[in-house]
C-alpha atoms as a PDB file:
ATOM      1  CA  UNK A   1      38.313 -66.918 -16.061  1.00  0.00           C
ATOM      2  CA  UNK A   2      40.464 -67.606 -19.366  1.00  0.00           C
ATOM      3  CA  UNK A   3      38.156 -68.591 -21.940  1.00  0.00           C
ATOM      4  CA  UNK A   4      40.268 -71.376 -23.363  1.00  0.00           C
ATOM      5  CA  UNK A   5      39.316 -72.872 -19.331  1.00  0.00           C
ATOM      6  CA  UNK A   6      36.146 -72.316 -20.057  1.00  0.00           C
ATOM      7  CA  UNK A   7      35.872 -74.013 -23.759  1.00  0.00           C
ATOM      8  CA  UNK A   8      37.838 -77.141 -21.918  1.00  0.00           C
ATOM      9  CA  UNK A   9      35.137 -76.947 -19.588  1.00  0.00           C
ATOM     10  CA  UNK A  10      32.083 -76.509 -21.825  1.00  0.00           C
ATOM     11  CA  UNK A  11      34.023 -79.488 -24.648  1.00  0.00           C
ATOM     12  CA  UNK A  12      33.737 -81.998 -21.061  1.00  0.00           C
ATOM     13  CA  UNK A  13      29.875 -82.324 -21.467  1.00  0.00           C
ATOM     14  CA  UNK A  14      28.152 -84.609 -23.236  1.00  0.00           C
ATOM     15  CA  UNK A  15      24.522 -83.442 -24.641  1.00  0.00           C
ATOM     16  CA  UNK A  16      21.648 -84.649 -22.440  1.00  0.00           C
ATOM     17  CA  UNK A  17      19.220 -87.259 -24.236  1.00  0.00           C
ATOM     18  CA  UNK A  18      20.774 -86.181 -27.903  1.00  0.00           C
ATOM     19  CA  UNK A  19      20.263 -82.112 -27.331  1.00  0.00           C
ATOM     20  CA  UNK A  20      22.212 -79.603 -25.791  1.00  0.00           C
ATOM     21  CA  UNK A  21      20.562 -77.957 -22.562  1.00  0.00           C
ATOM     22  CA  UNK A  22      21.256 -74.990 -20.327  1.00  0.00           C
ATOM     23  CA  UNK A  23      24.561 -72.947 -20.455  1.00  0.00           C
ATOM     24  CA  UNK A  24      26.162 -75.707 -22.690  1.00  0.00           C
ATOM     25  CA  UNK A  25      23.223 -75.748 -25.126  1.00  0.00           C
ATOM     26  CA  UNK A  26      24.125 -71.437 -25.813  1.00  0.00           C
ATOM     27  CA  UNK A  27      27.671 -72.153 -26.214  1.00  0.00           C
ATOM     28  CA  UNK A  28      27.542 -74.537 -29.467  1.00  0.00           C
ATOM     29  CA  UNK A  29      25.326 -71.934 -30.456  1.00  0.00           C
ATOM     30  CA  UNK A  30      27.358 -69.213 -30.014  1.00  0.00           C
ATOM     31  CA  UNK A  31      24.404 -67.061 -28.540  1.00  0.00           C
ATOM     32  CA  UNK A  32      24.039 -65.733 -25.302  1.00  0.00           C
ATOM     33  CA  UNK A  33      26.965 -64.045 -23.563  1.00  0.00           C
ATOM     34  CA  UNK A  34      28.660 -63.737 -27.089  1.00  0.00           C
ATOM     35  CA  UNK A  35      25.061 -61.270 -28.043  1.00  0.00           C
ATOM     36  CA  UNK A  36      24.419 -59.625 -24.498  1.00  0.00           C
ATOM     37  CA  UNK A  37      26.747 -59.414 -21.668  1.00  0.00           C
ATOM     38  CA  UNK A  38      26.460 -59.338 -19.053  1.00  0.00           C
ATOM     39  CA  UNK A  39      23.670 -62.452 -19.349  1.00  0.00           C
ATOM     40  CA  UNK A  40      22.228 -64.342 -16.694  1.00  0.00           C
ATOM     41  CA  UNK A  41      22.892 -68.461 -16.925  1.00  0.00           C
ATOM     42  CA  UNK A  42      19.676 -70.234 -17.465  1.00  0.00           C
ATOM     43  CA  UNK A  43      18.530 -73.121 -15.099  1.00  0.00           C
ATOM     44  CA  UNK A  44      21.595 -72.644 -12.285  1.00  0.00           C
ATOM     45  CA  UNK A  45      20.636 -76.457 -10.982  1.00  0.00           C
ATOM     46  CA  UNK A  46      20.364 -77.887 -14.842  1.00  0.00           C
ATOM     47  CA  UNK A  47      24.705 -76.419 -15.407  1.00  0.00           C
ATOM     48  CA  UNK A  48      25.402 -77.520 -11.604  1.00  0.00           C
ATOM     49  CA  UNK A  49      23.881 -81.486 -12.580  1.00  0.00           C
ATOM     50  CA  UNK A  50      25.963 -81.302 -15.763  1.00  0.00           C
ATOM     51  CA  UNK A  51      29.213 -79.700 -14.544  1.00  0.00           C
ATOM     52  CA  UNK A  52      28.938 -82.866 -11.384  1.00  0.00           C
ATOM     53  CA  UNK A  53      28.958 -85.386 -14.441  1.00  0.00           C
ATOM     54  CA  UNK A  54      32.531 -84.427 -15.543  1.00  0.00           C
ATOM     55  CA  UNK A  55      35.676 -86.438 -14.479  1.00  0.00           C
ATOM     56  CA  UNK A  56      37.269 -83.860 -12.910  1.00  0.00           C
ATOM     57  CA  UNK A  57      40.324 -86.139 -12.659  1.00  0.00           C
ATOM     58  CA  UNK A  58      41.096 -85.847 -16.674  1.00  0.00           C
ATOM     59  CA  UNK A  59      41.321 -81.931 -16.786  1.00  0.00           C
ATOM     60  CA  UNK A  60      44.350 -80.545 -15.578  1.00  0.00           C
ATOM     61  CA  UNK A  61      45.218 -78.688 -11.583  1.00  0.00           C
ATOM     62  CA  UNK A  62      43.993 -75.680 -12.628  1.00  0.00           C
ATOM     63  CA  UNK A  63      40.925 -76.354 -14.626  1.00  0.00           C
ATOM     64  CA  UNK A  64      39.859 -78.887 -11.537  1.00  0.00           C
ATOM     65  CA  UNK A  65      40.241 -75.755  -9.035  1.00  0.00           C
ATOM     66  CA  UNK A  66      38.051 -73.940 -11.117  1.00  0.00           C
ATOM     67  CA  UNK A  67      35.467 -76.591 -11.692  1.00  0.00           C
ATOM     68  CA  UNK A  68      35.315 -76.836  -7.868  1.00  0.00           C
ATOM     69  CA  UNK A  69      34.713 -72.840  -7.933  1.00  0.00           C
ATOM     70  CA  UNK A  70      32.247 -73.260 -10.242  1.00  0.00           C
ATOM     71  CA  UNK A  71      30.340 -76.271  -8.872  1.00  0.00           C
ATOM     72  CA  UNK A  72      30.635 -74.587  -5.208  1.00  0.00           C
ATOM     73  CA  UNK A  73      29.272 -70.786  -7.000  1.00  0.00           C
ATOM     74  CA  UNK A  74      26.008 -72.482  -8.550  1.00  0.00           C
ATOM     75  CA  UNK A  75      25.394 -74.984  -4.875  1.00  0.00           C
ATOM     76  CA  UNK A  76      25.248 -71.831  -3.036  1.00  0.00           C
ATOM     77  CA  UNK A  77      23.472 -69.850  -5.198  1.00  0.00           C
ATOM     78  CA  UNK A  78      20.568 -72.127  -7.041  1.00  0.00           C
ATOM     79  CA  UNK A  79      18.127 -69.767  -6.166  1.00  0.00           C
ATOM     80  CA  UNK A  80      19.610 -66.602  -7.793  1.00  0.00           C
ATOM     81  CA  UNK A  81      20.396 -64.898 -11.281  1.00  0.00           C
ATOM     82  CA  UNK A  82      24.107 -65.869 -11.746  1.00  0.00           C
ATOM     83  CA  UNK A  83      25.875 -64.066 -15.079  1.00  0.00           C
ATOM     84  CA  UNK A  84      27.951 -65.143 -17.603  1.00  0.00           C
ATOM     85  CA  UNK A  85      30.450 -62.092 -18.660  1.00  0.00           C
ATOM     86  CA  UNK A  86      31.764 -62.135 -22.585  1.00  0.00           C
ATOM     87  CA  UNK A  87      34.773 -59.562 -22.382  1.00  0.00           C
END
Protein backbone atom coordinates (compact mmCIF):
# COMPACT_ATOMS: atom_id res chain seq x y z
CA UNK A 1 0.00 0.00 0.00
CA UNK A 2 1.02 3.77 -0.89
CA UNK A 3 2.06 5.33 2.18
CA UNK A 4 0.32 8.62 1.60
CA UNK A 5 -3.06 5.82 1.98
CA UNK A 6 -1.71 4.85 4.83
CA UNK A 7 -0.90 8.45 6.59
CA UNK A 8 -4.77 9.31 5.45
CA UNK A 9 -5.54 6.32 7.24
CA UNK A 10 -3.44 6.63 10.40
CA UNK A 11 -4.50 11.04 10.39
CA UNK A 12 -8.54 9.34 10.64
CA UNK A 13 -7.98 8.27 14.34
CA UNK A 14 -8.54 10.06 17.13
CA UNK A 15 -6.24 9.15 20.35
CA UNK A 16 -8.03 6.86 22.83
CA UNK A 17 -8.73 8.55 26.38
CA UNK A 18 -5.99 11.51 25.51
CA UNK A 19 -2.97 8.90 24.41
CA UNK A 20 -2.14 7.27 21.39
CA UNK A 21 -2.42 3.30 21.51
CA UNK A 22 -1.43 0.40 19.29
CA UNK A 23 -0.22 0.84 15.62
CA UNK A 24 -1.39 4.55 15.69
CA UNK A 25 0.42 5.29 18.96
CA UNK A 26 4.14 4.11 16.82
CA UNK A 27 3.26 6.19 13.96
CA UNK A 28 3.24 9.82 15.71
CA UNK A 29 6.23 8.45 17.05
CA UNK A 30 7.86 7.60 14.16
CA UNK A 31 9.19 4.24 15.71
CA UNK A 32 8.45 0.93 14.78
CA UNK A 33 8.36 -0.07 11.11
CA UNK A 34 10.37 3.20 10.35
CA UNK A 35 13.45 1.32 12.97
CA UNK A 36 12.83 -2.50 12.10
CA UNK A 37 11.02 -3.87 9.22
CA UNK A 38 9.62 -6.06 8.81
CA UNK A 39 7.71 -5.44 12.49
CA UNK A 40 4.89 -7.18 13.80
CA UNK A 41 1.61 -4.75 14.69
CA UNK A 42 0.99 -4.76 18.35
CA UNK A 43 -2.52 -5.66 19.81
CA UNK A 44 -4.22 -6.86 16.17
CA UNK A 45 -7.89 -6.42 18.05
CA UNK A 46 -6.78 -2.83 19.75
CA UNK A 47 -5.94 -1.37 15.45
CA UNK A 48 -9.11 -3.52 14.26
CA UNK A 49 -11.51 -1.46 17.27
CA UNK A 50 -9.84 1.77 16.11
CA UNK A 51 -9.75 1.35 12.31
CA UNK A 52 -14.08 0.30 12.88
CA UNK A 53 -14.34 3.91 14.50
CA UNK A 54 -13.48 5.73 11.21
CA UNK A 55 -16.19 7.13 8.80
CA UNK A 56 -15.27 5.30 6.07
CA UNK A 57 -17.71 7.42 4.05
CA UNK A 58 -15.28 10.72 4.24
CA UNK A 59 -12.10 9.01 2.70
CA UNK A 60 -12.15 8.61 -0.82
CA UNK A 61 -13.09 4.95 -3.24
CA UNK A 62 -9.88 3.82 -2.93
CA UNK A 63 -8.80 4.48 0.58
CA UNK A 64 -12.46 2.87 1.66
CA UNK A 65 -11.44 -0.44 -0.40
CA UNK A 66 -8.45 -0.57 1.46
CA UNK A 67 -9.85 0.12 4.87
CA UNK A 68 -12.23 -2.80 4.14
CA UNK A 69 -8.89 -4.92 3.31
CA UNK A 70 -7.52 -3.90 6.25
CA UNK A 71 -10.44 -4.28 8.69
CA UNK A 72 -11.24 -7.83 6.93
CA UNK A 73 -6.94 -8.81 7.28
CA UNK A 74 -6.92 -8.09 11.20
CA UNK A 75 -10.95 -9.99 11.72
CA UNK A 76 -9.45 -13.00 10.30
CA UNK A 77 -6.34 -12.98 11.75
CA UNK A 78 -6.67 -11.61 15.62
CA UNK A 79 -4.90 -14.41 16.79
CA UNK A 80 -1.65 -14.07 14.75
CA UNK A 81 1.61 -11.86 14.31
CA UNK A 82 0.53 -9.55 11.41
CA UNK A 83 3.62 -7.11 10.00
CA UNK A 84 3.89 -3.80 9.13
CA UNK A 85 6.57 -3.44 6.07
CA UNK A 86 8.60 0.16 5.87
CA UNK A 87 10.09 -0.04 2.20
Amino acid sequence: MWEGYFDKIMNELSPVDDRWVSLVYYYHLDEGWYDESPWVIPDNKKILEQFETIDIKVLDNVIQEIMMKLIKLLKDNLDSEIFKEYS
